[in-house]
Protein backbone atom coordinates (compact mmCIF):
# COMPACT_ATOMS: atom_id res chain seq x y z
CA UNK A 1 -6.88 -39.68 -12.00
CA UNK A 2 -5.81 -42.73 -14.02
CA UNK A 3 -3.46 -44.95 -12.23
CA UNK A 4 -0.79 -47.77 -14.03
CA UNK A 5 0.60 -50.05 -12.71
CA UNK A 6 -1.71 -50.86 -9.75
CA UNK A 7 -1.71 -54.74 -9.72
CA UNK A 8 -1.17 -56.08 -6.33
CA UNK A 9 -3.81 -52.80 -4.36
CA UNK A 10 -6.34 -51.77 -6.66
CA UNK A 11 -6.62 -48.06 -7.67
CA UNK A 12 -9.57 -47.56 -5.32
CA UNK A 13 -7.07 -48.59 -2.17
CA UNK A 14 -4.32 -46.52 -3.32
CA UNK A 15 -7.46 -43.58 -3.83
CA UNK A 16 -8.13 -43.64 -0.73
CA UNK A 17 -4.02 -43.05 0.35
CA UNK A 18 -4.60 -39.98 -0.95
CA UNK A 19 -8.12 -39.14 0.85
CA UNK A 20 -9.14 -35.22 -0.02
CA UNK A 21 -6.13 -34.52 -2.18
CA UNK A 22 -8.24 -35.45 -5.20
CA UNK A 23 -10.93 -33.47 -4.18
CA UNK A 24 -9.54 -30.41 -5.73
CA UNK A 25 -9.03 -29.06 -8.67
CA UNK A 26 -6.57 -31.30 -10.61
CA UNK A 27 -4.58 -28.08 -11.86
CA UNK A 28 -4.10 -27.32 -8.46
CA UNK A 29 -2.73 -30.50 -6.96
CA UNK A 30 1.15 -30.53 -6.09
CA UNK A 31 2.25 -33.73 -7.76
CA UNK A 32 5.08 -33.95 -5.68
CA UNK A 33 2.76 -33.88 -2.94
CA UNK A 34 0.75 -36.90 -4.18
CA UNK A 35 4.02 -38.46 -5.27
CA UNK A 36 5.45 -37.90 -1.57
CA UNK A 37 2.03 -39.42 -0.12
CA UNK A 38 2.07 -42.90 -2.24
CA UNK A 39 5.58 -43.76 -2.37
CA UNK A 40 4.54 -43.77 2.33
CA UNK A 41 2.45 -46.79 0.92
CA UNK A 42 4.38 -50.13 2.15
CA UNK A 43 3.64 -51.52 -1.25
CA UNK A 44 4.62 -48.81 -3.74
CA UNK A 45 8.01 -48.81 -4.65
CA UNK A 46 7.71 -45.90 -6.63
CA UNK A 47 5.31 -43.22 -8.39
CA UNK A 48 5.70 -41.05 -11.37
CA UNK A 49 2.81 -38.37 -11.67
CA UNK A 50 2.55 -35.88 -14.31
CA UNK A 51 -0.53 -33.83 -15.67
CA UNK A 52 -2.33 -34.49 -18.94
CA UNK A 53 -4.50 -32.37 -21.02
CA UNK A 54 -7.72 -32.15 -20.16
CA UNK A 55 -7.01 -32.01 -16.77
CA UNK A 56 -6.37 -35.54 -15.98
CA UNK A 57 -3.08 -36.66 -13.40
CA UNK A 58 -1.68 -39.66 -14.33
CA UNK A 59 -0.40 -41.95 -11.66
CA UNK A 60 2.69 -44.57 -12.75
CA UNK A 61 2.74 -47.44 -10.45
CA UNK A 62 6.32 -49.71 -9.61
CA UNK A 63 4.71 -51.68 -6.68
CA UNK A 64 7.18 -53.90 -4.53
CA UNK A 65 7.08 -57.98 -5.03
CA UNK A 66 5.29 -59.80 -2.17
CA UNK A 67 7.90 -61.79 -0.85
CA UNK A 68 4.83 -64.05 1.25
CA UNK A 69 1.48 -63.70 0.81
């Protein structure tokens, strides 16, 4: 999986979001599934996943703006 985007979280935190989903087989993930399971994440505003070849998912990150940190 390569992720974009992940400034605020690193990928490792929004990795583990998606716990055994990346276990499998990347061909057999439902991207709308691991779209559906980030965009839950407080901080992501919203994810764009597609597949590309060899069998890597890329991940397209619009996180939310911190209004206080």
């Amino acid at each position: 999986m390569v992720f974009k985007g992940a400034i605020i979280l690193n990928k490792d935190q929004y990795q583990k979001q998606l716990g055994e989903m990346t276990i499998n087989n990347p061909n057999q993930i439902s991207l709308l599934d691991i779209q559906t399971v980030l965009e839950e994440h407080p901080y992501i505003k919203a994810a764009r996943i597609s597949h590309q070849y060899p069998g890597i998912i890329l991940i397209e990150l619009v996180e939310r703006e911190p209004i206080a940190i």
